[in-house]
N, C-alpha and C. Protein backbone atom coordinates (compact mmCIF):
# COMPACT_ATOMS: atom_id res chain seq x y z
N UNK A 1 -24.17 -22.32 -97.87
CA UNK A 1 -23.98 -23.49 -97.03
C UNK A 1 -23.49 -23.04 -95.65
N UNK A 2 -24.25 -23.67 -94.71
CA UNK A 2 -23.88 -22.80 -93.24
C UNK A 2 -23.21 -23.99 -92.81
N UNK A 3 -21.95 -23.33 -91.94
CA UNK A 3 -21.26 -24.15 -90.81
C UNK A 3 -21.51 -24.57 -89.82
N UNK A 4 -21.15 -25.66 -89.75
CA UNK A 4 -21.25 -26.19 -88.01
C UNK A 4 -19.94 -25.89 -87.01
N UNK A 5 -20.15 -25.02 -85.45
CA UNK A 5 -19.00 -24.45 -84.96
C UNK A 5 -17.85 -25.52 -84.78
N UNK A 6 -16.98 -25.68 -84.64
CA UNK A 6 -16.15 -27.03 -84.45
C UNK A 6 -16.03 -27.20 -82.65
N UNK A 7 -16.55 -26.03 -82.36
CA UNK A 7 -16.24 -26.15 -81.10
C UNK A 7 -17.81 -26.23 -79.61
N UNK A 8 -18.77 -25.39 -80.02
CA UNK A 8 -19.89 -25.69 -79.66
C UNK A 8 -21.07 -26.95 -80.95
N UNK A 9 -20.83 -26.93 -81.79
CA UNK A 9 -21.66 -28.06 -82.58
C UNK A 9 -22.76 -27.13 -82.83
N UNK A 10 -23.38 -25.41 -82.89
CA UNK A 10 -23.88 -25.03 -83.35
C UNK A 10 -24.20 -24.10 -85.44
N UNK A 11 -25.23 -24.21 -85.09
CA UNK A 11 -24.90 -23.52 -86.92
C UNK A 11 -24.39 -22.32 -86.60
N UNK A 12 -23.52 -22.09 -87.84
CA UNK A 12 -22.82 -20.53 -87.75
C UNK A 12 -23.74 -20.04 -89.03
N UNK A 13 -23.95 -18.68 -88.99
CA UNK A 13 -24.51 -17.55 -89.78
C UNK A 13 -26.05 -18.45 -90.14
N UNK A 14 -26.15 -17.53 -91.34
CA UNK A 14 -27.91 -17.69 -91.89
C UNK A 14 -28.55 -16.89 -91.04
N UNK A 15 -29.98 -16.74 -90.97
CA UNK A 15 -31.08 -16.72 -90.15
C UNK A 15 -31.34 -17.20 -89.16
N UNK A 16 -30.95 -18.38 -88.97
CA UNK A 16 -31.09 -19.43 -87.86
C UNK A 16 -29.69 -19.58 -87.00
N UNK A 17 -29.18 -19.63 -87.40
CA UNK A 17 -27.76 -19.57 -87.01
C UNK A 17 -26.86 -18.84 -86.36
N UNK A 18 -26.07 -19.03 -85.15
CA UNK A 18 -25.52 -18.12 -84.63
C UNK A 18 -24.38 -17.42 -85.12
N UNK A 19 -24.04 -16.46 -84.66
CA UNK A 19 -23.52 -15.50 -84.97
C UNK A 19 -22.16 -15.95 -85.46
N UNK A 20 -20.87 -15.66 -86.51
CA UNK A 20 -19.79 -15.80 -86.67
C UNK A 20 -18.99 -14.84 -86.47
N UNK A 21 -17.93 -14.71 -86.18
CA UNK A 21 -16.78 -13.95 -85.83
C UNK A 21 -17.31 -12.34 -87.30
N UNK A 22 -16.27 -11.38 -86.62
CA UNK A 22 -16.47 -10.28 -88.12
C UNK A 22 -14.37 -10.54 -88.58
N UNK A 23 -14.51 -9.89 -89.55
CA UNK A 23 -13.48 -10.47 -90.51
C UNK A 23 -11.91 -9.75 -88.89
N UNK A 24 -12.52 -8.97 -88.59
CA UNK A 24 -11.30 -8.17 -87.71
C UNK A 24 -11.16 -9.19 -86.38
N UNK A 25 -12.23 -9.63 -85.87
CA UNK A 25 -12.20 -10.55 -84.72
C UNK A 25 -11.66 -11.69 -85.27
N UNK A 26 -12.01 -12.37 -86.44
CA UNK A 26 -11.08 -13.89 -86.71
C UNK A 26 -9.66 -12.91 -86.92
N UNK A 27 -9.15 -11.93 -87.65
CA UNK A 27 -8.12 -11.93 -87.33
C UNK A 27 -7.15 -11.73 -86.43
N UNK A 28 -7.97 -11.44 -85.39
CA UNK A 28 -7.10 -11.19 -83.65
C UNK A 28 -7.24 -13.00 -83.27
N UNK A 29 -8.31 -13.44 -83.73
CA UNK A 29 -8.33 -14.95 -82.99
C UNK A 29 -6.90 -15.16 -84.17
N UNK A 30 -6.74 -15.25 -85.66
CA UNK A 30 -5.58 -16.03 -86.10
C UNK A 30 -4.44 -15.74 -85.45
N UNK A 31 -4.48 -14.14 -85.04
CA UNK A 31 -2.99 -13.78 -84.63
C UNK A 31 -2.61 -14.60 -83.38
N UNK A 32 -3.44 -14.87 -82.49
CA UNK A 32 -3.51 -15.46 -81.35
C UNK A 32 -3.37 -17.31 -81.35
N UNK A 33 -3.69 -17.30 -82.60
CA UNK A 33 -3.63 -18.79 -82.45
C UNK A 33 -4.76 -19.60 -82.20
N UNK A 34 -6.34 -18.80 -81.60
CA UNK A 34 -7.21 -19.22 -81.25
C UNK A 34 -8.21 -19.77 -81.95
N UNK A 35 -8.04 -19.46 -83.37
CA UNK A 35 -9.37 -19.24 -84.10
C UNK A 35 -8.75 -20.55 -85.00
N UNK A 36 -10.33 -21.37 -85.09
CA UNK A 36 -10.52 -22.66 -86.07
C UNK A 36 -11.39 -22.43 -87.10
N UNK A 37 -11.36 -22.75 -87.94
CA UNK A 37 -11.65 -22.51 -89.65
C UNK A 37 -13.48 -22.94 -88.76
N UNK A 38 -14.49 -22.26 -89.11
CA UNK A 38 -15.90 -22.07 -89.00
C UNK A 38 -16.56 -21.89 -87.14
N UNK A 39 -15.46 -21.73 -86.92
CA UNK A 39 -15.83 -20.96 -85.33
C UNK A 39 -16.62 -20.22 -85.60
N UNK A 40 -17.96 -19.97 -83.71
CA UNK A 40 -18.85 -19.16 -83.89
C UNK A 40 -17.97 -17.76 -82.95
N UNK A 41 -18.71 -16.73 -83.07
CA UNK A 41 -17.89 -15.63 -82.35
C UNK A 41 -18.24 -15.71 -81.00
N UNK A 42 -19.28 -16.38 -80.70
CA UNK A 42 -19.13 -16.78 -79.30
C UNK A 42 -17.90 -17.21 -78.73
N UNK A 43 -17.76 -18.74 -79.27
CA UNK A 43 -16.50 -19.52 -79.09
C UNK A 43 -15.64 -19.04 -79.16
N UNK A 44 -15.15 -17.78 -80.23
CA UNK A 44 -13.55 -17.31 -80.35
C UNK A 44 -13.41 -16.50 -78.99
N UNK A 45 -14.82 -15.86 -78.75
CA UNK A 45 -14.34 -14.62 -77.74
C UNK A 45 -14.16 -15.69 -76.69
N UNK A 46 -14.84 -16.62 -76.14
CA UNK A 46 -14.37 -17.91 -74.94
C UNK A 46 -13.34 -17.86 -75.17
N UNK A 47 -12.47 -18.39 -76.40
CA UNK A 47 -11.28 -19.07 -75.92
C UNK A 47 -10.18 -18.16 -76.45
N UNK A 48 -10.15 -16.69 -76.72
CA UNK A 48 -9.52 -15.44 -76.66
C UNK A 48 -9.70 -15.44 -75.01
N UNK A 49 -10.69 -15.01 -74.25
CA UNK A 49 -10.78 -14.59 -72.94
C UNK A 49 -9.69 -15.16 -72.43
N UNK A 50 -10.41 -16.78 -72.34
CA UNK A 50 -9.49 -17.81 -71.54
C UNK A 50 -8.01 -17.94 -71.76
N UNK A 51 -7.42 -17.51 -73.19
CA UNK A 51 -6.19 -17.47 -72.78
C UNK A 51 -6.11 -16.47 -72.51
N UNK A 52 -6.05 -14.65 -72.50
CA UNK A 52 -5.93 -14.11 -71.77
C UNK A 52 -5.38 -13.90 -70.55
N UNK A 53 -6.63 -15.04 -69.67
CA UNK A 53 -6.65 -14.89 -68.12
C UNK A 53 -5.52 -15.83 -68.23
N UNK A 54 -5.33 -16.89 -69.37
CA UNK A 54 -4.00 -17.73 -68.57
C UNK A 54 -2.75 -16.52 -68.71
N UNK A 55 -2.45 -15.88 -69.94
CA UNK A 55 -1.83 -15.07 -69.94
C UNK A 55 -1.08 -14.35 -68.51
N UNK A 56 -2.68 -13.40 -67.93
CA UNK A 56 -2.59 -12.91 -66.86
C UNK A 56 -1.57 -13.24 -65.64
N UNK A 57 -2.48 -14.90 -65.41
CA UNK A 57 -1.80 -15.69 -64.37
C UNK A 57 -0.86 -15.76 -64.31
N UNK A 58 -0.37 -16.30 -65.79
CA UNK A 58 1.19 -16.52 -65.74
C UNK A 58 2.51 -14.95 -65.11
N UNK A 59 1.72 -14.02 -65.74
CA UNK A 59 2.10 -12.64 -65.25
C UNK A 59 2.20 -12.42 -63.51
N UNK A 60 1.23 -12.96 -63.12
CA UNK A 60 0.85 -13.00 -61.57
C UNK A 60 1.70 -13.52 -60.95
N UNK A 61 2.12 -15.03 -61.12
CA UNK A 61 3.06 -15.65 -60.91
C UNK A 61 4.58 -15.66 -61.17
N UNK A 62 4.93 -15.29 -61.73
CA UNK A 62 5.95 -14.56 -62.56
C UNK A 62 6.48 -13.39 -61.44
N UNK A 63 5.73 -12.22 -61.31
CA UNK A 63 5.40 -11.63 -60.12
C UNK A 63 5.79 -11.76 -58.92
N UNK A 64 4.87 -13.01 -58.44
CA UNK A 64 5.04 -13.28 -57.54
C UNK A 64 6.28 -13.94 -56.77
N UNK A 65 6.83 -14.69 -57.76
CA UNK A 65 8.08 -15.09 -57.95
C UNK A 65 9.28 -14.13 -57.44
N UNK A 66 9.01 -13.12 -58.28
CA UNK A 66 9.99 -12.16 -58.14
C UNK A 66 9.98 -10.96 -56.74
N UNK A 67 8.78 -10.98 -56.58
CA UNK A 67 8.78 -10.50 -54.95
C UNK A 67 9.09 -11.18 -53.82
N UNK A 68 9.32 -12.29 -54.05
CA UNK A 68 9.77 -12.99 -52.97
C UNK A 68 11.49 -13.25 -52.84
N UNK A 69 11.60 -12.25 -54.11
CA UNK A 69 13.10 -12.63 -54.18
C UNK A 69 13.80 -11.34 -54.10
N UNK A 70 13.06 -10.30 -54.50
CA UNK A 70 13.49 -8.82 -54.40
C UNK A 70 13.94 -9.06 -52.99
N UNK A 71 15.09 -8.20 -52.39
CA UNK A 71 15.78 -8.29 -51.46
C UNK A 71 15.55 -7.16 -50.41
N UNK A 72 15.41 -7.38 -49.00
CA UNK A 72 15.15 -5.72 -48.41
C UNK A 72 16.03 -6.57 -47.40
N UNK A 73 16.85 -5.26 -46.62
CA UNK A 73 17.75 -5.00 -45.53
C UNK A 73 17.46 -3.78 -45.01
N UNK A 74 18.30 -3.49 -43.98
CA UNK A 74 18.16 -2.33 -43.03
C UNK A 74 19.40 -1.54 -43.32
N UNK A 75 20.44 -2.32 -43.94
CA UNK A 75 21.92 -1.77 -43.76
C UNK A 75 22.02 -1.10 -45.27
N UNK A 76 22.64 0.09 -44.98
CA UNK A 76 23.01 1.22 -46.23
C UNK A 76 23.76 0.57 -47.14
N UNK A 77 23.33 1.56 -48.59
CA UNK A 77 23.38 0.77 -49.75
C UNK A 77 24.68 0.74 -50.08
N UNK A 78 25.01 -0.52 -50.82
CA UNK A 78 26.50 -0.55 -50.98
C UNK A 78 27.23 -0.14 -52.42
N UNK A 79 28.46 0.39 -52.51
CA UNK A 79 28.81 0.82 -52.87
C UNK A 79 28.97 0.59 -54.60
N UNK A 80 28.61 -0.53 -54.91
CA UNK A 80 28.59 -1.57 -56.33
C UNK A 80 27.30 -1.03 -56.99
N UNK A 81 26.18 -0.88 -55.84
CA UNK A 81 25.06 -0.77 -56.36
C UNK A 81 24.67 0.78 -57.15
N UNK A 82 23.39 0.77 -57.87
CA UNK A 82 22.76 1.97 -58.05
C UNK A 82 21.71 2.19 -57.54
N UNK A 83 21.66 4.16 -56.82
CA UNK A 83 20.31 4.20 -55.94
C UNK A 83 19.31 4.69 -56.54
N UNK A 84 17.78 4.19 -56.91
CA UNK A 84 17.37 4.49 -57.67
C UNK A 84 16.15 5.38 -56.73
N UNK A 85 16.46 5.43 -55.55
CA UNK A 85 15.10 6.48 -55.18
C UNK A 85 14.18 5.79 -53.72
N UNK A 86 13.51 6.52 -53.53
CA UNK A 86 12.87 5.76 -52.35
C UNK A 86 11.95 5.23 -53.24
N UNK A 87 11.14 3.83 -52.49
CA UNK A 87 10.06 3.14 -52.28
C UNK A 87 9.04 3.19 -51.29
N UNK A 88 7.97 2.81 -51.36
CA UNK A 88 7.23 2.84 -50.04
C UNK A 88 5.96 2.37 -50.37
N UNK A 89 5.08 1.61 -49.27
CA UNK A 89 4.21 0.20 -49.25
C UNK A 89 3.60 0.87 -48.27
N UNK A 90 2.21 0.59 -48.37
CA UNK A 90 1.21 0.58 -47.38
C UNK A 90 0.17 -0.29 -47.33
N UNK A 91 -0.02 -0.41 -45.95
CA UNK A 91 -1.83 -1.22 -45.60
C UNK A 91 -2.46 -0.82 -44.74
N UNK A 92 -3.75 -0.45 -44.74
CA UNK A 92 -4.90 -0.35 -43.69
C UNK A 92 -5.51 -1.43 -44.13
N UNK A 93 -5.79 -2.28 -42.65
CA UNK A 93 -6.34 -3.13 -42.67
C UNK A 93 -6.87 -3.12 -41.23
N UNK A 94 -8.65 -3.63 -41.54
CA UNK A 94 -9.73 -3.64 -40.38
C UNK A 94 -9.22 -4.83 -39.74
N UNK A 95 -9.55 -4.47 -38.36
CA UNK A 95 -9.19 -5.75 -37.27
C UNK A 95 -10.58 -6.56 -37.35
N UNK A 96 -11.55 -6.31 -37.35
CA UNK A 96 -12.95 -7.24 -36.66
C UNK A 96 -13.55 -6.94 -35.27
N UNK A 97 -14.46 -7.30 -35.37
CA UNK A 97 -15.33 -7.49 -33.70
C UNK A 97 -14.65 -8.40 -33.50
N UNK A 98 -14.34 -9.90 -33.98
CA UNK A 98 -13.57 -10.81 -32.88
C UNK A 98 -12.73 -10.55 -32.64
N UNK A 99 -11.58 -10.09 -33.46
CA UNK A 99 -10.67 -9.77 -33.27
C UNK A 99 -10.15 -8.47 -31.90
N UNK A 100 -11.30 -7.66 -31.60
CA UNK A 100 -10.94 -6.61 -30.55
C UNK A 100 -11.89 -7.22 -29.44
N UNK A 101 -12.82 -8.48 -29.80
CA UNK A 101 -13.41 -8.90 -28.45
C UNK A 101 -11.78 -9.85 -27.69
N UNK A 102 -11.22 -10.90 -29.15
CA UNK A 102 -10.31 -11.85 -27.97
C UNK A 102 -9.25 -10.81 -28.00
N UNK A 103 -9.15 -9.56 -28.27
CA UNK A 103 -7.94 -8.88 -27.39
C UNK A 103 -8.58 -8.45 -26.19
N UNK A 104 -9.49 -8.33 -25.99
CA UNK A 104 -9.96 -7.39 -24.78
C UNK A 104 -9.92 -8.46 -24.09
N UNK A 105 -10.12 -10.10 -24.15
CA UNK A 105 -9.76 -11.18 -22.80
C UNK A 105 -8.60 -10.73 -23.05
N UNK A 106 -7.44 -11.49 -23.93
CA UNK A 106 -6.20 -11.32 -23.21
C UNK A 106 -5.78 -9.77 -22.96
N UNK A 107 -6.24 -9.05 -22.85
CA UNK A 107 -5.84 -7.81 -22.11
C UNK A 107 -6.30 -7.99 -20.63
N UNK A 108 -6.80 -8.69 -20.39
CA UNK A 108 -7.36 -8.77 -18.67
C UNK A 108 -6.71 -9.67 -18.35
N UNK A 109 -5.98 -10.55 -18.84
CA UNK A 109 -5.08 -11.48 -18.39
C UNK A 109 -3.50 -11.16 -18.69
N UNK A 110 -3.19 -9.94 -19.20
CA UNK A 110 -1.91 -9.57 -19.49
C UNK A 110 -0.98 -10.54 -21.05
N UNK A 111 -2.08 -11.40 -21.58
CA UNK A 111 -1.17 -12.14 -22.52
C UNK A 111 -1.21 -11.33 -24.05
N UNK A 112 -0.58 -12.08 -24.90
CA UNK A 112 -0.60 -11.07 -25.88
C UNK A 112 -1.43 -11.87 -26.90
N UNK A 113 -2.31 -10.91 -27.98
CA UNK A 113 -3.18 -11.01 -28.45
C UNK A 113 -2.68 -11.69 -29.70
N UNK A 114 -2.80 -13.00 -30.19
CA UNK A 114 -2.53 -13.38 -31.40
C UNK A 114 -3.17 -13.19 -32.37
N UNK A 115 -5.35 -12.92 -32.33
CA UNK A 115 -5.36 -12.19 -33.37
C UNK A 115 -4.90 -11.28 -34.07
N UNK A 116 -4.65 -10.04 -33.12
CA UNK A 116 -3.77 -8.65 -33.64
C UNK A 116 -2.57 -8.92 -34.16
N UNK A 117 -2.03 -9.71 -33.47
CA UNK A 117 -0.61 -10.34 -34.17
C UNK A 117 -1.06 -11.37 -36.06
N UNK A 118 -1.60 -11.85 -35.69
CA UNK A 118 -2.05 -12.07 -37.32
C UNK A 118 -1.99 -11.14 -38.66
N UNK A 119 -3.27 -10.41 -37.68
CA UNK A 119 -3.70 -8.97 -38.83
C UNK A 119 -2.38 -8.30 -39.16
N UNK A 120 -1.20 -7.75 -37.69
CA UNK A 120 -0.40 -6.73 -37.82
C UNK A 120 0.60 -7.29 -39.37
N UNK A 121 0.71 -8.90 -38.99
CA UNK A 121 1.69 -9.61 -39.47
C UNK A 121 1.08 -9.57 -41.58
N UNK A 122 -0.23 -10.40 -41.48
CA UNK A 122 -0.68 -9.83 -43.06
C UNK A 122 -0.88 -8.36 -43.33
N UNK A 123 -1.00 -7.10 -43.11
CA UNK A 123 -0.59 -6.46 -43.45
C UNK A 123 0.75 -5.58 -43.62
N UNK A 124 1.24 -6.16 -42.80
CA UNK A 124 2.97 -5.79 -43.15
C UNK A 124 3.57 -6.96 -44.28
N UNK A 125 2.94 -7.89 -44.61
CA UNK A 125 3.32 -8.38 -46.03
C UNK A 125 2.63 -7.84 -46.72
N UNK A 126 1.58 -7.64 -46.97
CA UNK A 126 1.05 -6.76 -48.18
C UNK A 126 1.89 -5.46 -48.53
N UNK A 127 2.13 -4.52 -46.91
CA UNK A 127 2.73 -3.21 -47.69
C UNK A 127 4.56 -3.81 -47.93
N UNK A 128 4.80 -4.39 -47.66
CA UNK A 128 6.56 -5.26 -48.06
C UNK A 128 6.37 -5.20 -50.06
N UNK A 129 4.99 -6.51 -50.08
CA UNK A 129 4.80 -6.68 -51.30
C UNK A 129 4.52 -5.34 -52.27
N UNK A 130 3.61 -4.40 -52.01
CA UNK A 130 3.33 -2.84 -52.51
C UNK A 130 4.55 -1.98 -53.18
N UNK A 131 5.69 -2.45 -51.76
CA UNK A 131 7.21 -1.59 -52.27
C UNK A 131 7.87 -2.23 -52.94
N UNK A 132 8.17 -3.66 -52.48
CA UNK A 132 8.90 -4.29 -53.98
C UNK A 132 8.41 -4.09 -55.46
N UNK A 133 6.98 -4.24 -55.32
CA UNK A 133 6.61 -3.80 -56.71
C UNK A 133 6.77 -2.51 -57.24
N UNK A 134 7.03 -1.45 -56.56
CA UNK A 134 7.34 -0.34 -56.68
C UNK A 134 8.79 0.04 -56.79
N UNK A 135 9.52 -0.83 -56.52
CA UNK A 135 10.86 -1.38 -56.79
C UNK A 135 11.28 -1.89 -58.35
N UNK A 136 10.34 -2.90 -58.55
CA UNK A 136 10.73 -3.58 -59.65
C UNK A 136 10.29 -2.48 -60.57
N UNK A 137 9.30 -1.78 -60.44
CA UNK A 137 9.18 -1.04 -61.10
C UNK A 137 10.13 0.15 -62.03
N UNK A 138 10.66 0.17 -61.07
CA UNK A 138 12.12 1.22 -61.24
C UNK A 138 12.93 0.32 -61.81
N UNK A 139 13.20 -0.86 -62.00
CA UNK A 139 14.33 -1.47 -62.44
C UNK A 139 15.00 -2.02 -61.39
N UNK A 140 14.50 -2.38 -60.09
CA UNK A 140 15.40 -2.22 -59.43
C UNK A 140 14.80 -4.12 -58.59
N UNK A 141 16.65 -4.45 -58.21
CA UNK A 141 15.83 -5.90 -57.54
C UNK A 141 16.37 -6.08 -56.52
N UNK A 142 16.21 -5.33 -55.54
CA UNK A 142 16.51 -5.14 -54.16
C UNK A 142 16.07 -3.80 -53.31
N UNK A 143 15.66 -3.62 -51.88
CA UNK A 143 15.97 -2.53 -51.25
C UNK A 143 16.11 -2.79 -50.17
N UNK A 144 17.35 -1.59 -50.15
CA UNK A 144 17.78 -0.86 -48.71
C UNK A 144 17.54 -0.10 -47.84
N UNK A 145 17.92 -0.26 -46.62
CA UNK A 145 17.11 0.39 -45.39
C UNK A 145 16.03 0.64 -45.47
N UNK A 146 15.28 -0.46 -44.90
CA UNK A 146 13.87 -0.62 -45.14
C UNK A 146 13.54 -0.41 -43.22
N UNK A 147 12.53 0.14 -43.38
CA UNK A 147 11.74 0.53 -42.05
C UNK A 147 10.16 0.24 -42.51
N UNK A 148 9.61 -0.06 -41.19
CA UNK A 148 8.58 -0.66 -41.29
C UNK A 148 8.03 -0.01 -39.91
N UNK A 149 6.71 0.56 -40.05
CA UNK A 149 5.88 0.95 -38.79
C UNK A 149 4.23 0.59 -38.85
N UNK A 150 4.16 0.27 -37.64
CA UNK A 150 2.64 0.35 -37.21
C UNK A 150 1.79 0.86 -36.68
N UNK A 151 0.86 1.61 -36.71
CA UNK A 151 0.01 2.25 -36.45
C UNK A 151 -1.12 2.03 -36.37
N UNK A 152 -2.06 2.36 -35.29
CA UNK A 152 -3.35 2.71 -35.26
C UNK A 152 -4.13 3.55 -36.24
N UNK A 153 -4.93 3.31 -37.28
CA UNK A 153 -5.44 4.57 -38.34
C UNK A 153 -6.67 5.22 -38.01
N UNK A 154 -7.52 4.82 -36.65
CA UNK A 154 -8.57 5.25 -36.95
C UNK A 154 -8.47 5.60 -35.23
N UNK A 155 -7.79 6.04 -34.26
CA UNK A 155 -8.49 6.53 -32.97
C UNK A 155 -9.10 5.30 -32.66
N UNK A 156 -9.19 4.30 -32.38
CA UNK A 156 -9.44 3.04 -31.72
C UNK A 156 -10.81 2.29 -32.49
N UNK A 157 -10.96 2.80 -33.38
CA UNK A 157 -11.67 2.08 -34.45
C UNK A 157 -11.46 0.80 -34.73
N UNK A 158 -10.35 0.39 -34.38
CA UNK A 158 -10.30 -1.06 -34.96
C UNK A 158 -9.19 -1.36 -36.45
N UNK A 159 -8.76 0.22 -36.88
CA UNK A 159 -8.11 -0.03 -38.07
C UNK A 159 -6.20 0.31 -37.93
N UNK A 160 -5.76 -0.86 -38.68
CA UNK A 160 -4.44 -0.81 -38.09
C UNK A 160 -3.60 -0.36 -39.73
N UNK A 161 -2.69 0.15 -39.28
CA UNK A 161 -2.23 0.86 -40.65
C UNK A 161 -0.67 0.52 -40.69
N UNK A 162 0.20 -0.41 -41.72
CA UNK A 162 1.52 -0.39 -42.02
C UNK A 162 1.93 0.24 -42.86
N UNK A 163 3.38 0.94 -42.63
CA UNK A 163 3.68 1.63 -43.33
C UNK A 163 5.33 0.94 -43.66
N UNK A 164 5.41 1.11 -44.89
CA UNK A 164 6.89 0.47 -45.36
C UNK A 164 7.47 2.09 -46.22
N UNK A 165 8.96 1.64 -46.19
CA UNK A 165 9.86 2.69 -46.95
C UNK A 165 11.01 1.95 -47.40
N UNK A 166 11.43 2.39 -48.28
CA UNK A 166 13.56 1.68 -48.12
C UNK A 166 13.88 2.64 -49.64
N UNK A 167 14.92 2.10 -49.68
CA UNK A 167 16.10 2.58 -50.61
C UNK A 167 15.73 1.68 -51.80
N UNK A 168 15.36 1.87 -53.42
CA UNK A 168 15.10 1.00 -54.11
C UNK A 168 16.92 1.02 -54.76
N UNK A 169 17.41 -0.11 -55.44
CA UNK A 169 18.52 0.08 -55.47
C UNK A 169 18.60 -1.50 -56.46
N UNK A 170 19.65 -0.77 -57.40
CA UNK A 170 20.07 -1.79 -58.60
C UNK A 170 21.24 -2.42 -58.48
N UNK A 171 21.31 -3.77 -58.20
CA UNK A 171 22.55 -3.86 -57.84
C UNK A 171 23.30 -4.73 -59.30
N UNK A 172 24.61 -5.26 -59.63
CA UNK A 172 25.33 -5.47 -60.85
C UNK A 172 24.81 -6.87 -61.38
N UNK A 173 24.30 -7.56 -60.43
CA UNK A 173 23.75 -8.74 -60.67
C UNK A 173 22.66 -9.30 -60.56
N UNK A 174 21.25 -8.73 -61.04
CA UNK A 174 20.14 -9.32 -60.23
C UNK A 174 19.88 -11.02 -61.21
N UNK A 175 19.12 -11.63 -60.24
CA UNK A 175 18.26 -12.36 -60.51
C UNK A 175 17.31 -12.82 -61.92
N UNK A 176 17.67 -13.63 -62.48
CA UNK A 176 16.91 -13.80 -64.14
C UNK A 176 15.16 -13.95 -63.80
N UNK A 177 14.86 -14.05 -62.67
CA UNK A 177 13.36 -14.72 -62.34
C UNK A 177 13.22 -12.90 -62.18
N UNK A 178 13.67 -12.08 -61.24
CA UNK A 178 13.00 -10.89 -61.71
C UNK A 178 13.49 -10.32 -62.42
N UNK A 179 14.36 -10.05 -63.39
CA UNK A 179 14.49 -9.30 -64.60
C UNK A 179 13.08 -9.76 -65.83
N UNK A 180 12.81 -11.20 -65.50
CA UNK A 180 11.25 -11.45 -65.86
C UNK A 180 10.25 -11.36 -66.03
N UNK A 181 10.29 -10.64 -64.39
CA UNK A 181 8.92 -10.44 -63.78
C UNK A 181 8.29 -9.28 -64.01
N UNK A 182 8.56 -8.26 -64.85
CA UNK A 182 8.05 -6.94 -65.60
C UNK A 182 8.65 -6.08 -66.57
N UNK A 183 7.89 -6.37 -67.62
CA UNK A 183 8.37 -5.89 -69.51
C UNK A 183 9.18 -5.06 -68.73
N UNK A 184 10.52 -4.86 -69.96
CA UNK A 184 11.02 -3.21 -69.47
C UNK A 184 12.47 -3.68 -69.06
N UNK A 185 12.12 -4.55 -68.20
CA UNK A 185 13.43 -4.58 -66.70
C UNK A 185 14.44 -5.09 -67.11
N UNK A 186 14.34 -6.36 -68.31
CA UNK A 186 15.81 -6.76 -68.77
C UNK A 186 16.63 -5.68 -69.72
N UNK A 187 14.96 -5.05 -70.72
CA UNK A 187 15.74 -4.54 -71.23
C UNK A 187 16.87 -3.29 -70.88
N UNK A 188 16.72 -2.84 -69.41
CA UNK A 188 17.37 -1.73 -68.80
C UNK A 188 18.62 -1.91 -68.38
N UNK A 189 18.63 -3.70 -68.31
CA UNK A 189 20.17 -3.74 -67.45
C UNK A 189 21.12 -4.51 -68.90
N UNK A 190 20.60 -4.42 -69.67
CA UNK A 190 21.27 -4.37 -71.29
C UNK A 190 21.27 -5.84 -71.64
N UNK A 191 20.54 -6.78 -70.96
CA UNK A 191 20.58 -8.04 -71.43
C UNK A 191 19.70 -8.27 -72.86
């Protein structure tokens, strides 16, 4: 007697019938929670994927969360804290043809170029974001003396290059949103 999927309305197994899960795939769908009594293995792997990617997201966000909260200063690390090492963030990022045509007007008019100011500005958050994660990585939810430079990468190519550094550093109290934000990290500060 062949099944009907509960979830596409197709036949499962027989000759005619599409394919059903193998005994090892329904049991990753039970462990997961995904799998309904005559699912086709189409359907399980759909809705395995899909949570997955929610999985993911939630990871992403989580993340993201926590980089915005990781802490950077300029001023040397204090004395409560632990130093866990340098960090450091980078970006090359292409300017554009528009972007070096409307600098070249306001260069004839002496004003300053807000495309370039854009670009300089998203890639110095990207390499910010690069080192915190390289931060949290270490255990760590803050850094110190952070420097930040910009550069030209290519001889007037058009490619602009940030460079980040700081002090990654543990201090006695971080934050429950990033002790969160990557397996590992609570368990280091003994919570």
């Amino acid at each position: 007697m062949r099944q009907i999927c509960p979830v596409c309305g197709k036949k499962v197994g027989g000759l005619t019938g599409v394919p059903g899960p193998t005994a090892e795939h329904r049991q990753t769908g039970l462990e997961a929670g995904a799998y309904r009594e005559g699912m086709c293995a189409s359907c399980l792997t759909r809705t395995l994927q899909s949570r997955q990617d929610g999985s993911r997201e939630r990871m992403r966000g989580s993340v993201r969360l926590a980089l915005d909260l990781v802490f950077t200063t300029p001023s040397p690390v204090p004395a409560n804290c632990e130093d866990r090492g340098l960090v450091t963030g980078y970006c090359i990022m292409g300017t554009g043809p528009f972007a070096d045509l409307f600098s070249s007007v306001t260069d004839i008019f002496g004003t300053k170029s807000n495309s370039y100011l854009k670009k300089a500005r998203s890639a110095e958050r990207e390499a910010l974001d690069m080192m915190k994660i390289e931060a949290l990585k270490l255990g760590c939810d803050a850094v110190h003396c952070v420097r930040v430079s910009l550069t030209e990468a290519t001889s007037g190519n058009g490619m602009l290059m940030v460079s980040v550094q700081g002090c990654a550093v543990r201090t006695p109290a971080p934050r429950g949103e990033i002790l969160d934000a990557l397996p590992g990290v609570r368990e280091e500060y003994g919570d």
